[in-house]
Each structure stands twice: as C-alpha cells, then as structure tokens.
N, C-alpha and C. Protein backbone atom coordinates (compact mmCIF):
# COMPACT_ATOMS: atom_id res chain seq x y z
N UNK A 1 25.37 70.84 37.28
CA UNK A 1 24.73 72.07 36.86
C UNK A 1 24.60 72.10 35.34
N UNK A 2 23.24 72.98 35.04
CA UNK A 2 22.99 72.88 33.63
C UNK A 2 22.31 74.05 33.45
N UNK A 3 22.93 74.96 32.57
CA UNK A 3 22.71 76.25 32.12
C UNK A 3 22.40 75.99 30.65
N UNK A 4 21.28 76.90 30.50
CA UNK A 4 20.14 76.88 29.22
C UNK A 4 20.66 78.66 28.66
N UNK A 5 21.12 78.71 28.31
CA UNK A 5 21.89 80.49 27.63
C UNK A 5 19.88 80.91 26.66
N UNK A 6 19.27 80.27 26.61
CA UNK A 6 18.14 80.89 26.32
C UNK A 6 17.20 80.97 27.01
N UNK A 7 17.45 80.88 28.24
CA UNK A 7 16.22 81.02 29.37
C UNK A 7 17.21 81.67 30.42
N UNK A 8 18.32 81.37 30.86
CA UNK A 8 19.76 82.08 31.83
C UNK A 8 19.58 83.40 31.50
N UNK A 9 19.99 84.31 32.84
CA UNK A 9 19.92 85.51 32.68
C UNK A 9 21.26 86.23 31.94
N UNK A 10 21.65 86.39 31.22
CA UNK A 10 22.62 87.07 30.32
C UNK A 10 24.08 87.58 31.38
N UNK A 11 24.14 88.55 31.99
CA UNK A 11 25.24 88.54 32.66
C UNK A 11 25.15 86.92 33.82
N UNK A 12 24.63 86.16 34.00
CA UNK A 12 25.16 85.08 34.36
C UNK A 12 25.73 84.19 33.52
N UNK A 13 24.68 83.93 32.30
CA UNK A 13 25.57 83.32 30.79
C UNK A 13 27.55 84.01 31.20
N UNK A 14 26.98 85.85 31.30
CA UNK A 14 28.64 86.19 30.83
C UNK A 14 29.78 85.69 31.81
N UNK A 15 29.24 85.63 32.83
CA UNK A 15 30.07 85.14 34.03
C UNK A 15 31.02 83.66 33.78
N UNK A 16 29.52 82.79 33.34
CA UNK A 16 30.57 81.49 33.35
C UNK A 16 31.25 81.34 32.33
N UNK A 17 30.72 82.16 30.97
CA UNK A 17 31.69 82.02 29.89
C UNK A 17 33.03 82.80 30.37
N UNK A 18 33.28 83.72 30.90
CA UNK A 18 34.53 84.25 31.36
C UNK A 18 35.16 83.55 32.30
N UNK A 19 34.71 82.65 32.65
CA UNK A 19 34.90 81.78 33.95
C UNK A 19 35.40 80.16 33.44
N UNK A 20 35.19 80.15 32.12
CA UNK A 20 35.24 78.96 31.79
C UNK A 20 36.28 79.15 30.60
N UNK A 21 36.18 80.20 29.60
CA UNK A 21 37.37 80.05 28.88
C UNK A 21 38.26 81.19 29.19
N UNK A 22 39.52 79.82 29.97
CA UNK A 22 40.63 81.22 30.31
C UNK A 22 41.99 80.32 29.95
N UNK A 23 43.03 80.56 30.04
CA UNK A 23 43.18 82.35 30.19
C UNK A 23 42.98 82.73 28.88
N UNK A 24 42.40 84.16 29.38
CA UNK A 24 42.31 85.07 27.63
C UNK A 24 43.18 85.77 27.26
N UNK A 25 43.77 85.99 26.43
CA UNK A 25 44.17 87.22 25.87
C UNK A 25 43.97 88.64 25.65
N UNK A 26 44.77 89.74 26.42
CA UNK A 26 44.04 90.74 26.09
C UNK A 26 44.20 91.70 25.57
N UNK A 27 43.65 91.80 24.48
CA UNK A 27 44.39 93.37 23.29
C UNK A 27 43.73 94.21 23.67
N UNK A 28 45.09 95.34 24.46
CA UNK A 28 44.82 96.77 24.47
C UNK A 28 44.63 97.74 23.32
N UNK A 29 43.50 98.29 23.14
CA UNK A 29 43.61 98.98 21.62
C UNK A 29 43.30 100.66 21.97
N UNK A 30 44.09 101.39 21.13
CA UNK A 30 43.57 102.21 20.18
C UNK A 30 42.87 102.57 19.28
N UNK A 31 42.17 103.77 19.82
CA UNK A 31 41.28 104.12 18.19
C UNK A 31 41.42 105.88 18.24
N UNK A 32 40.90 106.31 16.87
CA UNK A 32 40.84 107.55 17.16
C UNK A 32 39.43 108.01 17.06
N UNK A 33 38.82 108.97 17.79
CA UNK A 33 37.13 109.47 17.21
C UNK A 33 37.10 110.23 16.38
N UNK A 34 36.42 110.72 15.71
CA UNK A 34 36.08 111.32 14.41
C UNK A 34 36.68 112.73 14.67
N UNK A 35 36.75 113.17 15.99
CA UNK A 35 37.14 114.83 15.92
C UNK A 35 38.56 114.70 16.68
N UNK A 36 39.54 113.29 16.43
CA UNK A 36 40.99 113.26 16.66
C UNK A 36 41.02 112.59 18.35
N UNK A 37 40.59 112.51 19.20
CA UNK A 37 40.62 112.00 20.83
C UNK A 37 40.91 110.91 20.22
N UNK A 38 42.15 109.97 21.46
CA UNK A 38 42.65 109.14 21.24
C UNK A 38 41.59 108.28 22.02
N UNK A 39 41.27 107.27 22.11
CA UNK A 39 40.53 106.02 22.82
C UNK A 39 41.40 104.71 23.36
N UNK A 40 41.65 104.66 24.25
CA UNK A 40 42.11 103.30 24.81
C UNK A 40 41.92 102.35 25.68
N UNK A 41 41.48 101.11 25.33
CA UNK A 41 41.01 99.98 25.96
C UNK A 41 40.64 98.79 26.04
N UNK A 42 41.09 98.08 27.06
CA UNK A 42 41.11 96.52 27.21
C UNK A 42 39.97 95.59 26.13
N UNK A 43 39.92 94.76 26.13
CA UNK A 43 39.47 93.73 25.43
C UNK A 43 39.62 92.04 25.69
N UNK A 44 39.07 91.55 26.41
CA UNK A 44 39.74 89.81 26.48
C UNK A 44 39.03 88.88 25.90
N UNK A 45 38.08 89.11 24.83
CA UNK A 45 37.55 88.40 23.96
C UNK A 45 38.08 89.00 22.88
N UNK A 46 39.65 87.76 22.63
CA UNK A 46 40.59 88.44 21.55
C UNK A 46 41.16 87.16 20.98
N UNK A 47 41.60 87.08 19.39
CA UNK A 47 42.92 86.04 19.73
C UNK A 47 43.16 86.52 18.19
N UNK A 48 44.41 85.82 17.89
CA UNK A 48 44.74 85.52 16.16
C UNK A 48 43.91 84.72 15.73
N UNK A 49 43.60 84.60 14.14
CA UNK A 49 43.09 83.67 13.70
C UNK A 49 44.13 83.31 12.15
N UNK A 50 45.06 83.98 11.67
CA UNK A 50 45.48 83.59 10.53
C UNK A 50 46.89 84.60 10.52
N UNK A 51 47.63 84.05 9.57
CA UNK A 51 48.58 84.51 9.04
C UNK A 51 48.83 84.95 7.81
N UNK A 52 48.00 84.46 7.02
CA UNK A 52 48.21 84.74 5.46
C UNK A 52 46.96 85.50 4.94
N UNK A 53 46.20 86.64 5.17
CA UNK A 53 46.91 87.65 5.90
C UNK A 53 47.08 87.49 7.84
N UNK A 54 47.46 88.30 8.11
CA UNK A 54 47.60 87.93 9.54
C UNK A 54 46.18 88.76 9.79
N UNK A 55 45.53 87.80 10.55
CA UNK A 55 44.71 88.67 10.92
C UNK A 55 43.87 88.20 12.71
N UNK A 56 43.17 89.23 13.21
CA UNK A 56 43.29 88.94 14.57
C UNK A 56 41.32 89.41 14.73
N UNK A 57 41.16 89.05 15.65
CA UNK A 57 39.66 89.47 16.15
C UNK A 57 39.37 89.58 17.31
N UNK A 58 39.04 90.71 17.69
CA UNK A 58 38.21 90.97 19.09
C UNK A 58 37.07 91.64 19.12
N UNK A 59 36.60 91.31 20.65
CA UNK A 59 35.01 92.26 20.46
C UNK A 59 34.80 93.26 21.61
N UNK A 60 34.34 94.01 20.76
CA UNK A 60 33.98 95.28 21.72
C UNK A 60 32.49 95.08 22.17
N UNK A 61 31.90 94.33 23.20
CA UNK A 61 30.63 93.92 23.57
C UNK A 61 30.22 95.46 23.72
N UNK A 62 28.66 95.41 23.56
CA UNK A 62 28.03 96.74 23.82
C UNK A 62 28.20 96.65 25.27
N UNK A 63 27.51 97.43 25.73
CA UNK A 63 27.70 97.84 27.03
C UNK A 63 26.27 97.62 28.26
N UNK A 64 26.67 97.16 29.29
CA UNK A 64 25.43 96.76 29.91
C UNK A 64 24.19 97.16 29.65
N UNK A 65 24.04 98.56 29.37
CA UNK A 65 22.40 99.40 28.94
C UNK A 65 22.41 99.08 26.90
N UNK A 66 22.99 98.44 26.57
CA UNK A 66 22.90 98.11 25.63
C UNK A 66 23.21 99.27 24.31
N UNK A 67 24.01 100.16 25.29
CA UNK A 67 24.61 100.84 24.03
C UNK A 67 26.17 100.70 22.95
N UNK A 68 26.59 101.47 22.18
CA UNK A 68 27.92 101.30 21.80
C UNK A 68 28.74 101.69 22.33
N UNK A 69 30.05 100.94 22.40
CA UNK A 69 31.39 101.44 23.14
C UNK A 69 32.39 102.63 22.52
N UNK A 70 32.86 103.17 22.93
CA UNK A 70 33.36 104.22 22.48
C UNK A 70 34.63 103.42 21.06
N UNK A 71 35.13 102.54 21.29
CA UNK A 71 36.00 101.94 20.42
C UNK A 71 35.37 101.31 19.09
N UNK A 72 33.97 100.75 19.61
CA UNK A 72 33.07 100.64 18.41
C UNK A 72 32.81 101.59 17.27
N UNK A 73 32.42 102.60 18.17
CA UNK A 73 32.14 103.75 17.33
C UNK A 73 33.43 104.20 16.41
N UNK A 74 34.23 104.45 17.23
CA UNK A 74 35.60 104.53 16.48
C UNK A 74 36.28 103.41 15.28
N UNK A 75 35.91 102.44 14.94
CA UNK A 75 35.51 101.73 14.38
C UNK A 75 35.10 101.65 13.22
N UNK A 76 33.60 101.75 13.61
CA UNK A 76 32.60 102.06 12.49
C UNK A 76 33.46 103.30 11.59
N UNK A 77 33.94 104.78 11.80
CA UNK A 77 34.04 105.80 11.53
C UNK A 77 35.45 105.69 10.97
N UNK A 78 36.52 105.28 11.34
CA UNK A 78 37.75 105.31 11.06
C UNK A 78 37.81 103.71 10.60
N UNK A 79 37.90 103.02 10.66
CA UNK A 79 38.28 101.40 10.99
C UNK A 79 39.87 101.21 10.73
N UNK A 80 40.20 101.87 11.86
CA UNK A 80 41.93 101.53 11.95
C UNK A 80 42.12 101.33 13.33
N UNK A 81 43.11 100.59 13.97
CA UNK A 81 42.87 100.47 15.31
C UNK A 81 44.74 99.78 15.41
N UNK A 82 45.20 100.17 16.85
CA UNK A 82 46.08 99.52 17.11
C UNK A 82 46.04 98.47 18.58
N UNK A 83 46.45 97.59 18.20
CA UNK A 83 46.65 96.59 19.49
C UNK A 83 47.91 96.15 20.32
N UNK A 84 47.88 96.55 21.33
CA UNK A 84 49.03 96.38 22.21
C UNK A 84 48.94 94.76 22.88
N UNK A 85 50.60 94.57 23.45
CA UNK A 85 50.40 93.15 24.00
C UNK A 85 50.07 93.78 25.33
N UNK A 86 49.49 93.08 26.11
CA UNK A 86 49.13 93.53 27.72
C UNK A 86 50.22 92.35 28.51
N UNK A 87 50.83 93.54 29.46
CA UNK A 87 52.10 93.03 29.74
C UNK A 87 52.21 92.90 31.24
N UNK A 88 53.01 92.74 31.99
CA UNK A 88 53.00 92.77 33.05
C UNK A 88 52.64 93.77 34.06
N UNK A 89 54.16 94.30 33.20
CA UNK A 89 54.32 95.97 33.35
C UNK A 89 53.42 97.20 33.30
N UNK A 90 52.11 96.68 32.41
CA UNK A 90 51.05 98.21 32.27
C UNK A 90 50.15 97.07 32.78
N UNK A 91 50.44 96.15 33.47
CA UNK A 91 48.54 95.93 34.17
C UNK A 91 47.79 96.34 35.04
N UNK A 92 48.33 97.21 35.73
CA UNK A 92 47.56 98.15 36.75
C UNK A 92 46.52 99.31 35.54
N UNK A 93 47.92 99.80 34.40
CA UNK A 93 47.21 100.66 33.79
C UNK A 93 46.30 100.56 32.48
N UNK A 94 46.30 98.87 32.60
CA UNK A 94 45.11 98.12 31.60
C UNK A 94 43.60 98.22 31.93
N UNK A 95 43.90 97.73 33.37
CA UNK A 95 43.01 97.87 33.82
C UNK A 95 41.93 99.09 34.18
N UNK A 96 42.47 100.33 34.68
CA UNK A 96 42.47 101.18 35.04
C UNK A 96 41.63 101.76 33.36
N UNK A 97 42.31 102.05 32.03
CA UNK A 97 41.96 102.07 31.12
C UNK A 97 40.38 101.32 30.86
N UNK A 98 39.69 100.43 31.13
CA UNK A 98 38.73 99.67 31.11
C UNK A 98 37.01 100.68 31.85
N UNK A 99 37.93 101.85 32.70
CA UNK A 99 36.87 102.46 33.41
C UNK A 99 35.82 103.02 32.51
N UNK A 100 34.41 103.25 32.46
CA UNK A 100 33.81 104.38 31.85
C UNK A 100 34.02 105.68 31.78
N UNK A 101 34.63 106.40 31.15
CA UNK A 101 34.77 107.74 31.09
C UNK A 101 33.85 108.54 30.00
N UNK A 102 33.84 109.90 30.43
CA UNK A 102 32.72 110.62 29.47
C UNK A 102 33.69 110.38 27.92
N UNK A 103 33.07 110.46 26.79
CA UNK A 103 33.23 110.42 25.67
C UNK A 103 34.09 111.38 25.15
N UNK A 104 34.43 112.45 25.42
CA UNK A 104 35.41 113.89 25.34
C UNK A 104 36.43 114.04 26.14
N UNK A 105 36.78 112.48 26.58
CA UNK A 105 37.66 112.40 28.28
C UNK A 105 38.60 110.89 27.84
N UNK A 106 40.03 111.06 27.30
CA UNK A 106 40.85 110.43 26.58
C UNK A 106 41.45 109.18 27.69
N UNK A 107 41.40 107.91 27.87
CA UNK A 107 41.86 106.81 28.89
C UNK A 107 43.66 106.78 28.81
N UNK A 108 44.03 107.40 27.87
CA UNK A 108 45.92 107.98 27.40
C UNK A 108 46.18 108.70 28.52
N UNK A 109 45.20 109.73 28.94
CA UNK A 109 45.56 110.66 29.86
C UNK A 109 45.24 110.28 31.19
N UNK A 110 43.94 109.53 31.22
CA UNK A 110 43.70 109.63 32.76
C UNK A 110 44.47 108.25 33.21
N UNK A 111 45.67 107.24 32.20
CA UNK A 111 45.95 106.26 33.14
C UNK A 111 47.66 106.91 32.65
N UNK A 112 47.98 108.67 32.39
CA UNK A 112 49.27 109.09 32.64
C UNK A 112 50.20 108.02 31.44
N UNK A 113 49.76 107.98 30.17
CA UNK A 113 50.39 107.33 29.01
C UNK A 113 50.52 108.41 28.51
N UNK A 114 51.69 108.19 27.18
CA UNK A 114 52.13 108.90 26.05
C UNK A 114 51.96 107.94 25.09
N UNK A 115 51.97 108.39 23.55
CA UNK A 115 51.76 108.11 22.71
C UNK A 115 52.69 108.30 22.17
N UNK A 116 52.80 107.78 20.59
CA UNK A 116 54.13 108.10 19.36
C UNK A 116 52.92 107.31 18.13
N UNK A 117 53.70 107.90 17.09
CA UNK A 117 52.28 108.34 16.35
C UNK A 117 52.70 106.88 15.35
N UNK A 118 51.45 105.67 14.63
CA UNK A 118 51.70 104.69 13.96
C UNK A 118 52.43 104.98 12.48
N UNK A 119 52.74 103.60 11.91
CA UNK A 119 53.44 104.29 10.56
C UNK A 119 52.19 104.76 9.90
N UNK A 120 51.41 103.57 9.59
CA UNK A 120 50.74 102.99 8.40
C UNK A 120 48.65 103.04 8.85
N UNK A 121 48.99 103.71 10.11
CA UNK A 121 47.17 103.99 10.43
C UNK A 121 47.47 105.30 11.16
N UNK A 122 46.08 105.99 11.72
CA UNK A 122 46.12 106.65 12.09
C UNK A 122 46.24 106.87 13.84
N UNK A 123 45.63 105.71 14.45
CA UNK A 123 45.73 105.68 16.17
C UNK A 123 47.39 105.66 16.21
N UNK A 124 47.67 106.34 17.02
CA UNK A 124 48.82 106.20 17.61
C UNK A 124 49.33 104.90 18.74
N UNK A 125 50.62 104.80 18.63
CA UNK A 125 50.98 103.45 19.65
C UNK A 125 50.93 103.98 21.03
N UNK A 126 51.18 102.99 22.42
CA UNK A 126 51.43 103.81 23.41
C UNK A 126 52.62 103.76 23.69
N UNK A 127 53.35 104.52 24.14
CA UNK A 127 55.08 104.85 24.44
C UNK A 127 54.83 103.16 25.72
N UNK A 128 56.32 102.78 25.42
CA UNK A 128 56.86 101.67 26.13
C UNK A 128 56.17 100.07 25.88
N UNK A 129 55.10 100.31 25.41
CA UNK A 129 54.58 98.91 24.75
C UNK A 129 55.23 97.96 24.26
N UNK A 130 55.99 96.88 24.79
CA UNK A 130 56.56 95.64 23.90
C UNK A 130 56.20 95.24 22.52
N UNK A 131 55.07 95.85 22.36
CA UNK A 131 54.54 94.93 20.73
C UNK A 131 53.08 95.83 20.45
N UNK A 132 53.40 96.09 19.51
CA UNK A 132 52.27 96.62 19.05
C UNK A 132 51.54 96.34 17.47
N UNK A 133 50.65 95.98 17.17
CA UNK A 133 49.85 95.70 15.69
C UNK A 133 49.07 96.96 15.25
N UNK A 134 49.65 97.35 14.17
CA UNK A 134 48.58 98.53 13.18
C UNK A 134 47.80 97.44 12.33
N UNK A 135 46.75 97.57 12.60
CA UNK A 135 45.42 97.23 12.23
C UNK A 135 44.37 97.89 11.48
N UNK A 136 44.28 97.20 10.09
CA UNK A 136 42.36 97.81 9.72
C UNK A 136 41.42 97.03 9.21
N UNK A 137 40.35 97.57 9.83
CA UNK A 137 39.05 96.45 9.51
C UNK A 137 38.69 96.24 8.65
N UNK A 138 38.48 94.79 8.44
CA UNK A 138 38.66 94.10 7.22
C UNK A 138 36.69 93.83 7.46
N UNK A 139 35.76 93.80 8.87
CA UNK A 139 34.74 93.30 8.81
C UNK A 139 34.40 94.02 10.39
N UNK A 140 33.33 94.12 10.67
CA UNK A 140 32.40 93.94 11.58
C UNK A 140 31.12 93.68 11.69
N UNK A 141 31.13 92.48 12.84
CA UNK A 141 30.21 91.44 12.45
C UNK A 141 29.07 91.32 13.75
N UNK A 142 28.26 92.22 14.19
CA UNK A 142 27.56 91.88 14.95
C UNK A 142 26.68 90.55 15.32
N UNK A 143 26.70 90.51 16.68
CA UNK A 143 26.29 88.62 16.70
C UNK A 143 25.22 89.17 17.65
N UNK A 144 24.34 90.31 17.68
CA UNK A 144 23.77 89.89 18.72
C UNK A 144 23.04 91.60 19.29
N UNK A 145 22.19 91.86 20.13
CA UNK A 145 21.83 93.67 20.34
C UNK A 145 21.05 93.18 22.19
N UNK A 146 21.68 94.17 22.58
CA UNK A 146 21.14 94.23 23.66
C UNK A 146 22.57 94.33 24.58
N UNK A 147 22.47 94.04 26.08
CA UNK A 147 23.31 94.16 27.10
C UNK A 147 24.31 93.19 26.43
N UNK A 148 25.62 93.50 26.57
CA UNK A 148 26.63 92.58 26.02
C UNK A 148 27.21 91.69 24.73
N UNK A 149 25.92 92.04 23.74
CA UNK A 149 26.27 91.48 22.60
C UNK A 149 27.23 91.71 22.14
N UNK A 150 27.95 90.95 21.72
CA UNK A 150 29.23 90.99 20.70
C UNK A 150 28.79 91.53 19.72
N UNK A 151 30.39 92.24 18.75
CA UNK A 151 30.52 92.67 17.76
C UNK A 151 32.06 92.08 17.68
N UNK A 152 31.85 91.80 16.44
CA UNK A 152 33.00 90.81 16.22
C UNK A 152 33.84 91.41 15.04
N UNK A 153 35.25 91.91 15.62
CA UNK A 153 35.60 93.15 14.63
C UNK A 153 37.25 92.10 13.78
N UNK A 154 37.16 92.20 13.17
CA UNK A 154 38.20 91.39 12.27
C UNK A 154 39.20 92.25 11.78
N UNK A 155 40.14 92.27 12.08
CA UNK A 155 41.48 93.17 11.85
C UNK A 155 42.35 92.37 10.53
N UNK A 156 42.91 93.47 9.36
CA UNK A 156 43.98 92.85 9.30
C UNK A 156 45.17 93.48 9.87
N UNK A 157 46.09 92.83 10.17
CA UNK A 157 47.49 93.29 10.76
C UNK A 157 48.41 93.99 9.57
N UNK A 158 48.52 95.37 9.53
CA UNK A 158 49.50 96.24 8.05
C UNK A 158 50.51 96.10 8.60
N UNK A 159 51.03 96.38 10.20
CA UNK A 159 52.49 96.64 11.02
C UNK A 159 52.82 96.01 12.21
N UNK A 160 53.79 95.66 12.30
CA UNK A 160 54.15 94.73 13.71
C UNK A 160 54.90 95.42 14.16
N UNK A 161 55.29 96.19 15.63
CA UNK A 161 56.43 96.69 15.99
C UNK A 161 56.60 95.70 17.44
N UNK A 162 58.43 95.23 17.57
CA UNK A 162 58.27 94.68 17.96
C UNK A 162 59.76 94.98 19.35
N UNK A 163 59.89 95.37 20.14
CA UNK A 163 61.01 95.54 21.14
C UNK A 163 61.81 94.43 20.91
N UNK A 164 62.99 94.95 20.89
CA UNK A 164 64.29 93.83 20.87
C UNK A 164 64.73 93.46 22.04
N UNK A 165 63.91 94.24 22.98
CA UNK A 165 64.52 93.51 24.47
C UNK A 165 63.37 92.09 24.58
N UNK A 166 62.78 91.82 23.80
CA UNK A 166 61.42 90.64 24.37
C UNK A 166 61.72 89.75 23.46
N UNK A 167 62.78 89.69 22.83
CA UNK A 167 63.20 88.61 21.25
C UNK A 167 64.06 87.69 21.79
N UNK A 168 63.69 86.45 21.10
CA UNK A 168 64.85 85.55 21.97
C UNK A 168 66.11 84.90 21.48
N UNK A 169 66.66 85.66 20.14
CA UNK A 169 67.57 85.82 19.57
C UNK A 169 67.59 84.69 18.58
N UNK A 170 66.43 83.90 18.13
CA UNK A 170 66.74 82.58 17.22
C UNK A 170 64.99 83.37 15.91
N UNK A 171 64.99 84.53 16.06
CA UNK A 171 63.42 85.06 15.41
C UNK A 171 62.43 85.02 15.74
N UNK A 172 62.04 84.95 16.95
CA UNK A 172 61.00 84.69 18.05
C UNK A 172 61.12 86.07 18.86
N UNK A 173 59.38 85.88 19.54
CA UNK A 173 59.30 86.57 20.65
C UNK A 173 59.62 85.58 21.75
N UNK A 174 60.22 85.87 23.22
CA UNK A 174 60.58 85.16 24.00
C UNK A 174 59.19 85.04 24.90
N UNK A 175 58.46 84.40 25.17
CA UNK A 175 57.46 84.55 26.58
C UNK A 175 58.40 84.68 27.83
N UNK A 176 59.18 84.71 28.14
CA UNK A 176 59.45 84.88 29.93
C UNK A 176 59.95 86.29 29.38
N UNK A 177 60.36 86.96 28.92
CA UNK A 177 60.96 88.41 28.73
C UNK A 177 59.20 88.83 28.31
N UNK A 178 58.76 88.70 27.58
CA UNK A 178 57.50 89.76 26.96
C UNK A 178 56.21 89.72 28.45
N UNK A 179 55.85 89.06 29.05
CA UNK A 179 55.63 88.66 30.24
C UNK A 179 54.48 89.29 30.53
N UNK A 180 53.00 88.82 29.55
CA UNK A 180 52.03 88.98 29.69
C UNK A 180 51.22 88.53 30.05
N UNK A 181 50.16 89.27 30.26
CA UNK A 181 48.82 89.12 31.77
C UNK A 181 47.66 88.59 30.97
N UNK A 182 46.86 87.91 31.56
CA UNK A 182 45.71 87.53 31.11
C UNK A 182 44.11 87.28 31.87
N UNK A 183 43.30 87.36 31.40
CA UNK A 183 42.31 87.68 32.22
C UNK A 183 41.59 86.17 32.50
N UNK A 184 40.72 86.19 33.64
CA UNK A 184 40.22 84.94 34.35
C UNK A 184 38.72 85.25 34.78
N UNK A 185 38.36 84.57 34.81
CA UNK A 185 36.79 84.89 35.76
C UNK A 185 36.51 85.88 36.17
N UNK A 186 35.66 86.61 36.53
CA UNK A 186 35.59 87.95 37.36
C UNK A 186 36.65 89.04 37.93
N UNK A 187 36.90 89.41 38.74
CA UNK A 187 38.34 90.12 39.04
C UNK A 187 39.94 89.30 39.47
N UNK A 188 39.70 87.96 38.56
CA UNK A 188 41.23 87.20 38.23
C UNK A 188 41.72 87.76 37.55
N UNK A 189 42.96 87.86 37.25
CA UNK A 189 44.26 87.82 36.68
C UNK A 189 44.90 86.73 36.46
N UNK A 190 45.84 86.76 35.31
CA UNK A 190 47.39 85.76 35.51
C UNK A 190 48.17 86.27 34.98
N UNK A 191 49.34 85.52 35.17
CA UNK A 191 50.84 85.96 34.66
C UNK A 191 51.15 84.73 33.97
N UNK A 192 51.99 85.17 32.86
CA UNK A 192 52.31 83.76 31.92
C UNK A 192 53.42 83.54 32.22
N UNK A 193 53.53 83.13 33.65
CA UNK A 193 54.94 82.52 33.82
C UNK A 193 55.15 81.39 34.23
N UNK A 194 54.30 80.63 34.73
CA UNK A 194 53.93 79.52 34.76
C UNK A 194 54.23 78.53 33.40
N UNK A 195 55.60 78.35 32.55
CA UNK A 195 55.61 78.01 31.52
C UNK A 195 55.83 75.85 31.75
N UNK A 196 55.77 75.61 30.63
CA UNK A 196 55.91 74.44 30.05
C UNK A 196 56.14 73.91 28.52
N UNK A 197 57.14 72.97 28.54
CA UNK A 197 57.49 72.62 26.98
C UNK A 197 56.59 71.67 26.19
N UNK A 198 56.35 71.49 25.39
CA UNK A 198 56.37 70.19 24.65
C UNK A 198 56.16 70.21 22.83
N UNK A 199 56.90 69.08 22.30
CA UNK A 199 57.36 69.64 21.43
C UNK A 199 56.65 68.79 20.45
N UNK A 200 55.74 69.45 19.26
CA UNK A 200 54.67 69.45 18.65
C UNK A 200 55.33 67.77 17.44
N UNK A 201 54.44 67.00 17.91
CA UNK A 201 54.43 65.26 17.24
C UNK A 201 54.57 65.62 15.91
C-alpha cells in the first residue's frame, strides 16, 4: 500500500498517522477562557522536546468542520496552560473529557473533577493528578487550516509538581508506580506496563 497525503482523503491520512505512530503520549491540559471557565482536555499529539528550557509541544488540531478548539482559543487569549500526566487511574475520565461540549459547559465538572489552584499560571491543576506542568506559550505555530490541521503550541515548563508516591527514591519518576496510558490507532489504548531495560552504550 501507498498513500499520497496530497490526493488521500484527510481523515484517512489521520487514521494511519494515528495508527502508525504509537504509543503516544497524552497531555491532559488546562486552560482558562477569557471570562474564568476552566477547559479540560486530552491531546496525543504531544511530547518533550528540551530541557534547557524545558519545554514540551502539543496540538490542539482544529476540529473536523474546521473550526477552533476551545483550548486553542484559550490559548491564543491567556497562553498559560497546565498539563497533566494521563494515568491509569483517570483514563476513563480522560477520555470522557475529550467529548464536545457547549463552550459555557466546563469538562472539570461534567467528568466530576476538582481543581486546586497553580502556583505560577493561572489554569488550575486537577485534584489527585500524579504530575502536573505549569506552562506558557512560548509560540503557536499553525501548520495547516481546514478539518484537522495542526497548531503546534510550544510550552515552556515554569512548574513541575510532582507526587512522592510515583518517585523511585534515587530522583526519578518511577514508571510502574506513575502508570500511564497511551493512545493507539482509533479506539486503542495502552498501559505502560509492559516494561523493558536496556542500558544506554
């Protein structure tokens, strides 16, 4: 098989690219809208890219009719955002978070979360989160207009909060204690427990 992404119909392009690079990572974020509503939601076109500053990138694709996402917008207007690790434990309510809701209608409430308020931005964290990043945009970089185009939002990382139950006592986060989910092809999942060593040449 041989797919041409300039003649391919666009949600098929999106299919196999989700289908082909996995597992992803997925930062749950926060934002706030201009008149204070909290915003929360998935993302699996995510990863780090640096440390010095630390900084991370994900995209908030427009949306099938080719409009902006509510986190975009939030964005553009505030550019502070927080990112959660997506864990085992809230993946029912990651997911669930991902739904369309009207714009005046908070994803905190309808997936039964609490909040506690960040140091150093304004979105608040969500209560019980293993790890959370206060974030502000350093760039947004549109790649593209129509159904699904990326926007490619570049964070730097101001705050790390980090649970001491997920640490593995040598200055590390532990992976089998922090025990996060990742996204796959269409309605896949995984669990990162499936581990393996090897120790860098």
């Amino acid at each position: 098989m041989q797919i041409d992404p300039s003649t391919a119909a666009v949600p098929a392009v999106y299919q196999y690219l989700v289908g082909i690079v996995t597992p992803r990572p997925i930062a749950w974020v926060t934002t706030v809208s201009p008149t204070g509503l909290v915003n929360l939601a998935p993302f699996s076109f995510f990863n780090a890219f640096g440390a010095n500053p630390p900084i991370v990138v994900f995209s908030p694709t427009l949306r099938r009719d080719g409009t902006k996402k509510d986190t975009l917008l939030n964005l553009e207007k505030l550019g502070e955002f927080v990112i959660h690790a997506s864990t085992t434990a809230f993946a029912e309510k990651i997911n669930l978070t991902s739904k369309e809701i009207p714009s005046d209608e908070s994803e905190v409430t309808l997936a039964g979360l609490s909040t506690v308020p960040s140091v150093k931005v304004k979105p608040p964290r969500i209560v019980g989160a293993p790890v959370a990043m206060e974030c502000v945009v350093k760039q947004i970089i549109p790649c593209g207009t129509g159904p699904i185009a990326a926007n490619l939002v570049i964070g730097e990382v101001v705050m790390i909060h980090i649970a001491d139950e997920v640490l593995d006592g040598k200055g590390g986060v532990d992976p089998r204690k922090l025990k996060t989910v990742a996204r796959l092809g269409g309605s896949f999942w995984c669990h990162t427990s499936d581990l393996f060593e090897q120790t860098r040449p």
